[in-house]
Protein backbone atom coordinates (compact mmCIF):
# COMPACT_ATOMS: atom_id res chain seq x y z
CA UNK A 1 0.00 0.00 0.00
CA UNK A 2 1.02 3.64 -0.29
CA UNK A 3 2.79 4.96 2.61
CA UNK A 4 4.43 8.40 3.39
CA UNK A 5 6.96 8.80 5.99
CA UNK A 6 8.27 12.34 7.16
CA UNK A 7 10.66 12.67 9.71
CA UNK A 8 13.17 15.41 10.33
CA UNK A 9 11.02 17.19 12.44
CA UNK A 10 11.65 18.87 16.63
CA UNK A 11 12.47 21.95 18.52
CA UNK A 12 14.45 24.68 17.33
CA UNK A 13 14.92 28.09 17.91
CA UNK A 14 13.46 31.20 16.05
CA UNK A 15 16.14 32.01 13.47
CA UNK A 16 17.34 28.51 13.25
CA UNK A 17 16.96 25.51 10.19
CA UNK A 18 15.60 22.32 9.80
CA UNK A 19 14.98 20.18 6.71
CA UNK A 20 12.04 18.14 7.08
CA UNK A 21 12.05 14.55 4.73
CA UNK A 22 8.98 12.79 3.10
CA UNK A 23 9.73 9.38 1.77
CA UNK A 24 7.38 7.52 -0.39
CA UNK A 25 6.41 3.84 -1.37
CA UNK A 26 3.84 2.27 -3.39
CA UNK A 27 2.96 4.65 -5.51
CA UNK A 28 5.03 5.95 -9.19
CA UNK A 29 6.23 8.83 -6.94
CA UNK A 30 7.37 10.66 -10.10
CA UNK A 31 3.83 11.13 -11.07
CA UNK A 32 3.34 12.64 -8.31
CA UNK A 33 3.25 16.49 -7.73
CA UNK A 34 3.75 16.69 -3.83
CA UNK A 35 2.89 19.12 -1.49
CA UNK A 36 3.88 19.98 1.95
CA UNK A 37 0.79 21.40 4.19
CA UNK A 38 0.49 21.83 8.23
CA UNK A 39 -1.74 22.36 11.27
CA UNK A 40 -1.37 24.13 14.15
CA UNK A 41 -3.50 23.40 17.39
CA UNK A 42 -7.09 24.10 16.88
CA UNK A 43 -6.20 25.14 13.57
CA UNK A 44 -7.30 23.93 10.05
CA UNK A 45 -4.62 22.32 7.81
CA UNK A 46 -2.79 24.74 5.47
CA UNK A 47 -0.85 24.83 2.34
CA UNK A 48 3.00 25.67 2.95
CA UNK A 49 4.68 24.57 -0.85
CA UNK A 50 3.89 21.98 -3.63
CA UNK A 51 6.41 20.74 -6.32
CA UNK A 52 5.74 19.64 -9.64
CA UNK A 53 5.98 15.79 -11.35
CA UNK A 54 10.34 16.82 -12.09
CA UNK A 55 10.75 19.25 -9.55
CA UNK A 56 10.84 21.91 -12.38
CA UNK A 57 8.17 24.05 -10.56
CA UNK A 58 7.53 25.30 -7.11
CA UNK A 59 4.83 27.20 -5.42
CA UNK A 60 4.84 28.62 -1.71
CA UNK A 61 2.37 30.08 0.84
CA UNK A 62 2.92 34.08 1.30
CA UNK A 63 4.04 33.32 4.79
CA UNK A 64 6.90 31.19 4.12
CA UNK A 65 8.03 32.49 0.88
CA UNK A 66 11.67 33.05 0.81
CA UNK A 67 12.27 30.92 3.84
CA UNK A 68 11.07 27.66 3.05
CA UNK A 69 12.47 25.22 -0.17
CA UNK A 70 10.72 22.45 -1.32
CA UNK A 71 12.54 20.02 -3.52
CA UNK A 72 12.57 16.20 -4.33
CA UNK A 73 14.67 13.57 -5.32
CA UNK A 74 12.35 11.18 -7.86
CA UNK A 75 15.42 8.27 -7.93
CA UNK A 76 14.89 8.15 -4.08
CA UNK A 77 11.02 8.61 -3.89
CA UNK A 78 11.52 11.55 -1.36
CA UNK A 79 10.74 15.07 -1.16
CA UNK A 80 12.36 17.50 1.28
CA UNK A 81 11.20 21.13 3.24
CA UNK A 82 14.54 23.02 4.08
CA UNK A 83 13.00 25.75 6.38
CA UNK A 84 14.94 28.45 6.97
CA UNK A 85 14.68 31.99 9.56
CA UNK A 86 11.91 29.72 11.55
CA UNK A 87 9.48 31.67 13.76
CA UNK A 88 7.38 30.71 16.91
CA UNK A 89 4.33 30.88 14.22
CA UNK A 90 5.62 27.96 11.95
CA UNK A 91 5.16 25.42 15.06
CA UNK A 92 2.65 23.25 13.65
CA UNK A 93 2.55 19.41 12.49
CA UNK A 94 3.91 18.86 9.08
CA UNK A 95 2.54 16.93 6.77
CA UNK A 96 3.29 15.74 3.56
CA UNK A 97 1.01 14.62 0.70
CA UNK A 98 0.88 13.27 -2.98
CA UNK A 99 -1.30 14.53 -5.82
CA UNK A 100 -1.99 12.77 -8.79
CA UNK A 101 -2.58 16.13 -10.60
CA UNK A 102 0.97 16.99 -11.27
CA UNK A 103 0.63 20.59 -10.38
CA UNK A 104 2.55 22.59 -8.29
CA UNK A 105 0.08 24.85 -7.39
CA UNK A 106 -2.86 22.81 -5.83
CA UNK A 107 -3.32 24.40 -2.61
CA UNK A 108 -6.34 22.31 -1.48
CA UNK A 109 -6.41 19.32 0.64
CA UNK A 110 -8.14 18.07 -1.32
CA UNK A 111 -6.82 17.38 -4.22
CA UNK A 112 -4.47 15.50 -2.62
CA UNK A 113 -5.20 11.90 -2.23
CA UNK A 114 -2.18 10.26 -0.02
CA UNK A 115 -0.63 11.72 3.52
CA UNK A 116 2.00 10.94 6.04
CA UNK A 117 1.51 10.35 9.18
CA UNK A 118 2.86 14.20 9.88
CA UNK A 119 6.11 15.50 12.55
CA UNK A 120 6.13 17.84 14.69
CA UNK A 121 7.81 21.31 14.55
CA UNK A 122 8.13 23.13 17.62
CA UNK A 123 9.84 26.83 17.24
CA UNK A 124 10.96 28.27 20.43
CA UNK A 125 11.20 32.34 21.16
């Protein structure tokens, strides 16, 4: 069956880096676009960045544009979220998530059809 596995995730301080993984099995994961989305407590779940089929195309949320990079790796079915200049507002769990689509720019839940199970990201002040 399809599973998606992030890890990567913990505590860190505001200003600090972490590069969150997404690995992927049973599925043609280069057919995939992916996306990475999260929620915070009592939150809803929210778009952060998607990536295209090759990688050849990104998209971003406003509020983590120029912070956060999104990239994959199709030969080792995984994508990656390098987050940079973390703040206390980007604790949330992180999720990842495949869309058959192919585009970049789905922002929606969903129109995604596989998650992970998500990780944790805790940013300290």
């Amino acid at each position: 069956q399809v599973q998606l596995v992030e890890s990567g995730g913990g505590l860190v301080q505001a200003g600090g880096s972490l590069r969150l993984s997404c690995a992927a099995s049973g599925l043609t994961f280069k057919m995939y676009a992916m996306g990475w989305f999260r929620q915070a407590p009592g939150k809803e779940r929210d778009f952060v960045a998607g990536i295209s089929r090759n990688g050849g195309s990104t998209y971003y949320a406003d509020s983590v544009k120029g912070r956060f990079t999104i990239s994959r790796d199709n030969a080792k079915n995984t994508v990656y979220l390098k987050m940079n200049s973390v703040k206390p507002e980007d604790t949330a769990v992180y999720y990842c998530a495949a869309d058959p689509y192919g585009s970049s720019r789905n922002t929606a839940p969903t129109t995604y059809n596989y998650w992970g199970q998500g990780t944790q990201v805790t940013v300290s002040s």
